[in-house]
Every structure is written in structure tokens, then in C-alpha cells.
N, C-alpha and C. Protein backbone atom coordinates (compact mmCIF):
# COMPACT_ATOMS: atom_id res chain seq x y z
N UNK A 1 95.86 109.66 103.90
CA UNK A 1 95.82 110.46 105.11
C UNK A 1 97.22 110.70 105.65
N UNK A 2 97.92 109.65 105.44
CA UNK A 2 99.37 110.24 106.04
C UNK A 2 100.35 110.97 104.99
N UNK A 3 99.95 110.89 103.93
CA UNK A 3 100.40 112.41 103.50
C UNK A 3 99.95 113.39 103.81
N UNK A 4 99.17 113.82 104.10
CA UNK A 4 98.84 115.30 104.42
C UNK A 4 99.27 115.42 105.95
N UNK A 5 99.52 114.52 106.80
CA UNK A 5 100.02 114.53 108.06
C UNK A 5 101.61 114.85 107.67
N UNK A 6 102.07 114.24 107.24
CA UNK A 6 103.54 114.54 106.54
C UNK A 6 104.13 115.76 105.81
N UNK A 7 103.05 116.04 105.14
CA UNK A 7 102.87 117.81 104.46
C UNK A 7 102.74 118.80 105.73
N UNK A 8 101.42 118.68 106.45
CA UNK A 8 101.22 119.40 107.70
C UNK A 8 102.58 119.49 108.17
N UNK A 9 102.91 118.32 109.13
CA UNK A 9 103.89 118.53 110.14
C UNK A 9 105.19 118.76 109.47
N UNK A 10 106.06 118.62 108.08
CA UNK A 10 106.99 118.89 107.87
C UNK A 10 107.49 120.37 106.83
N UNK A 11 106.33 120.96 106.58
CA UNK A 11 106.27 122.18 106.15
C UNK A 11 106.25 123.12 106.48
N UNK A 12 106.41 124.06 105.83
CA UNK A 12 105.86 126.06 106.82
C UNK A 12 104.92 126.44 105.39
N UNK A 13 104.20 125.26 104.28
CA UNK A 13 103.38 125.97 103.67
C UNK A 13 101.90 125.94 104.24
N UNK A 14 101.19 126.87 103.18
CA UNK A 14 99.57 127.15 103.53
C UNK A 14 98.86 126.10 104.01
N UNK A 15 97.86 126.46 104.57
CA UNK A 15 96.92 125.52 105.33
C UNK A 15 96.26 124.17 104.63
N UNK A 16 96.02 124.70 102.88
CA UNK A 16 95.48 123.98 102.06
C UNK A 16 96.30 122.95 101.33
N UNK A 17 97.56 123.03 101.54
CA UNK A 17 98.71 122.08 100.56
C UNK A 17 98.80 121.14 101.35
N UNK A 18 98.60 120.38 102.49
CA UNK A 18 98.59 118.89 103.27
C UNK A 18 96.99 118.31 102.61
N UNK A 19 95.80 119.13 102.36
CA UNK A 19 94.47 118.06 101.85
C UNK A 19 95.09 117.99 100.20
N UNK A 20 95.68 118.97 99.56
CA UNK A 20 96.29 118.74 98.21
C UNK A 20 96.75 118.15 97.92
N UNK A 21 97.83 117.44 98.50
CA UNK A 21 98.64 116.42 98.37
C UNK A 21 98.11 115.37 98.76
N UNK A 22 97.24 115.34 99.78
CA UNK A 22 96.28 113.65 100.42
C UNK A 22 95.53 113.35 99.04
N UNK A 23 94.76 114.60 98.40
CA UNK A 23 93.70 114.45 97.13
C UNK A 23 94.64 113.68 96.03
N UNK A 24 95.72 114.60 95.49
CA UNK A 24 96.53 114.42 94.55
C UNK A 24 97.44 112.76 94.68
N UNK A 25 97.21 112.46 95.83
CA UNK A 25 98.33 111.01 96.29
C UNK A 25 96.99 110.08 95.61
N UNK A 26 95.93 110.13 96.47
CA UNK A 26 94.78 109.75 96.34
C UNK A 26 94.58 109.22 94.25
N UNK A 27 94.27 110.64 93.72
CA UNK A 27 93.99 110.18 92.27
C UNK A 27 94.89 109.86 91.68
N UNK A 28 96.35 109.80 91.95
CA UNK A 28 97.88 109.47 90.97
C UNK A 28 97.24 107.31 91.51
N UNK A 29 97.20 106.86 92.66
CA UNK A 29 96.58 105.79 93.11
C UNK A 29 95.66 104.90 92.47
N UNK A 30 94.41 105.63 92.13
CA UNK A 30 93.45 105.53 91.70
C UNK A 30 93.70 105.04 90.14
N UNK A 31 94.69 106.11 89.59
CA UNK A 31 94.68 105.75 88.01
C UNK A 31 95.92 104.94 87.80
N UNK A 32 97.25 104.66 88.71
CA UNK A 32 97.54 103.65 88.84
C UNK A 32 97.04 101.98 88.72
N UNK A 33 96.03 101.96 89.57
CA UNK A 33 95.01 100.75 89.62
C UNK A 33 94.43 100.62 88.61
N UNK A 34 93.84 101.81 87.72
CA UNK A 34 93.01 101.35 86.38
C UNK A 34 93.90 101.06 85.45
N UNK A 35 95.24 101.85 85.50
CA UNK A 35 96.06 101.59 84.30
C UNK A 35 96.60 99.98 84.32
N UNK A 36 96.45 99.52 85.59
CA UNK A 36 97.14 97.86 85.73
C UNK A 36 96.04 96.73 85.09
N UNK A 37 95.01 97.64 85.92
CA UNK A 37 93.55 96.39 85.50
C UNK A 37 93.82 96.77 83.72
N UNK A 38 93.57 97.64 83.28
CA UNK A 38 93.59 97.81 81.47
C UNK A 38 94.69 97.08 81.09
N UNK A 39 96.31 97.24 81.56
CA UNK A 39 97.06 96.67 81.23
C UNK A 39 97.32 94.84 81.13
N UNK A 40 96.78 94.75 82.27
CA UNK A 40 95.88 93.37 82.56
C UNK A 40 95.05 92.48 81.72
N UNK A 41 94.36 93.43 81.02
CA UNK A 41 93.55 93.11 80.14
C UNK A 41 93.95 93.06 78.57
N UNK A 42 94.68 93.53 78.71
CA UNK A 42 95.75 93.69 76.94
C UNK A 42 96.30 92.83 77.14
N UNK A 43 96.94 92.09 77.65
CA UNK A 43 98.35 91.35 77.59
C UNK A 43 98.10 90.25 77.15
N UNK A 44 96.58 89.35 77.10
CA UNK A 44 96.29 88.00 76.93
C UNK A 44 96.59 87.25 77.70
N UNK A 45 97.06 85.91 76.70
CA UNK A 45 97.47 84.85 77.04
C UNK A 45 99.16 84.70 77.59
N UNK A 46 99.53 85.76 78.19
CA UNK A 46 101.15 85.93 78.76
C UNK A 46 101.05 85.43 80.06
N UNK A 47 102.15 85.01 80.29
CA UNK A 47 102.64 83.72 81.84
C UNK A 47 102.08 84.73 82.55
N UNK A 48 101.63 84.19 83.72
CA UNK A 48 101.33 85.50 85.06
C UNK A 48 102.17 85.81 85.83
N UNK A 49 103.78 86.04 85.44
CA UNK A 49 104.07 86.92 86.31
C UNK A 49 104.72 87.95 85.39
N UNK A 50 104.23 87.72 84.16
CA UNK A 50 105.04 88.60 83.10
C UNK A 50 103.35 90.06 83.10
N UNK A 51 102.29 89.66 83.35
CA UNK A 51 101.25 90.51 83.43
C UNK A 51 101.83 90.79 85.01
N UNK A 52 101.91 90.32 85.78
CA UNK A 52 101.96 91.32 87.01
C UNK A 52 103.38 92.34 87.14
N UNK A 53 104.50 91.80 85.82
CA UNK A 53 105.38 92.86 85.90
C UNK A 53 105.18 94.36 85.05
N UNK A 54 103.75 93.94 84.09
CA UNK A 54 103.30 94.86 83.07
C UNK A 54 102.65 96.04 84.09
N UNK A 55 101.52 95.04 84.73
CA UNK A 55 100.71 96.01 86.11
C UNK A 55 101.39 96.65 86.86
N UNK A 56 102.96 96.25 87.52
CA UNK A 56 103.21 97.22 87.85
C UNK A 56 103.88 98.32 87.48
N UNK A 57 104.01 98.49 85.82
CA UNK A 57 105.19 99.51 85.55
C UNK A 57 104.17 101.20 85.70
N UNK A 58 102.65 101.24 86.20
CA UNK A 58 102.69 102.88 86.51
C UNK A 58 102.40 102.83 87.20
N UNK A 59 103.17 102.04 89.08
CA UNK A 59 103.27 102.81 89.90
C UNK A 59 105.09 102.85 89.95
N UNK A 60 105.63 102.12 89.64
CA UNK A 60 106.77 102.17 89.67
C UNK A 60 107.04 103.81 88.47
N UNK A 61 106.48 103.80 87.34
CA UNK A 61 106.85 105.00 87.12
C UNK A 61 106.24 106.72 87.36
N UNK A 62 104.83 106.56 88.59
CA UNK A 62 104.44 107.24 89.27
C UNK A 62 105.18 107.56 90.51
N UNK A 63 105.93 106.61 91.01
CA UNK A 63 106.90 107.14 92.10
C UNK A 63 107.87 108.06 91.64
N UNK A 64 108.71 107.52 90.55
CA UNK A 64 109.67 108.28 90.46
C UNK A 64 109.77 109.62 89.61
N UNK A 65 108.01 110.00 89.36
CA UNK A 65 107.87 111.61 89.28
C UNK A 65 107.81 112.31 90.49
């Protein structure tokens, strides 16, 4: 929700590109989370903080698209 507040108030585009970007933030999120749980699940028997550095490499490389 506060992207599309952020889109709204800092843009001069169309009416529809602040719920586009809330949707689009929304499912990049979504498949973030599944890609960690799957990644999670591959890794085995690895120390746990070497799986939580695996989980996070697609949001770390979802930000910086």
C-alpha cells in the first residue's frame, strides 16, 4: 500500500500506475518468499546461517532491478 501512495503522490502519471506498482511490488514479494522457502529446501544439511544467506539472495537481487 505505500507504494502506490508513493507513485500517487510523487508522480504526474495516469490514475492506474500507483495500484500497478502496489500489484507488481506485491507479486515480485510473493515470489521472493517462494524462491527462499524452495531455496531452503535444496540446501540440506548446510549450517543455518549459510541457508538464510541462500534465502536471501532474491530479494537482495529483486531490489536491485
Amino acid at each position: 500500500m505505500r507504494v502506490a501512495i508513493l507513485v500517487r503522490r510523487l508522480s504526474s502519471n495516469p490514475w492506474w500506475t500507483a495500484p500497478a506498482a502496489a500489484v507488481i511490488t506485491m507479486i515480485a514479494f510473493v515470489c521472493a518468499v517462494d524462491a527462499a522457502v524452495w531455496i531452503d529446501g535444496q540446501v540440506g544439511d548446510v549450517a543455518k546461517a549459510a541457508r538464510h544467506i541462500c534465502a536471501a539472495l532474491p530479494e537482495v537481487l529483486s531490489a536491485q532491478a
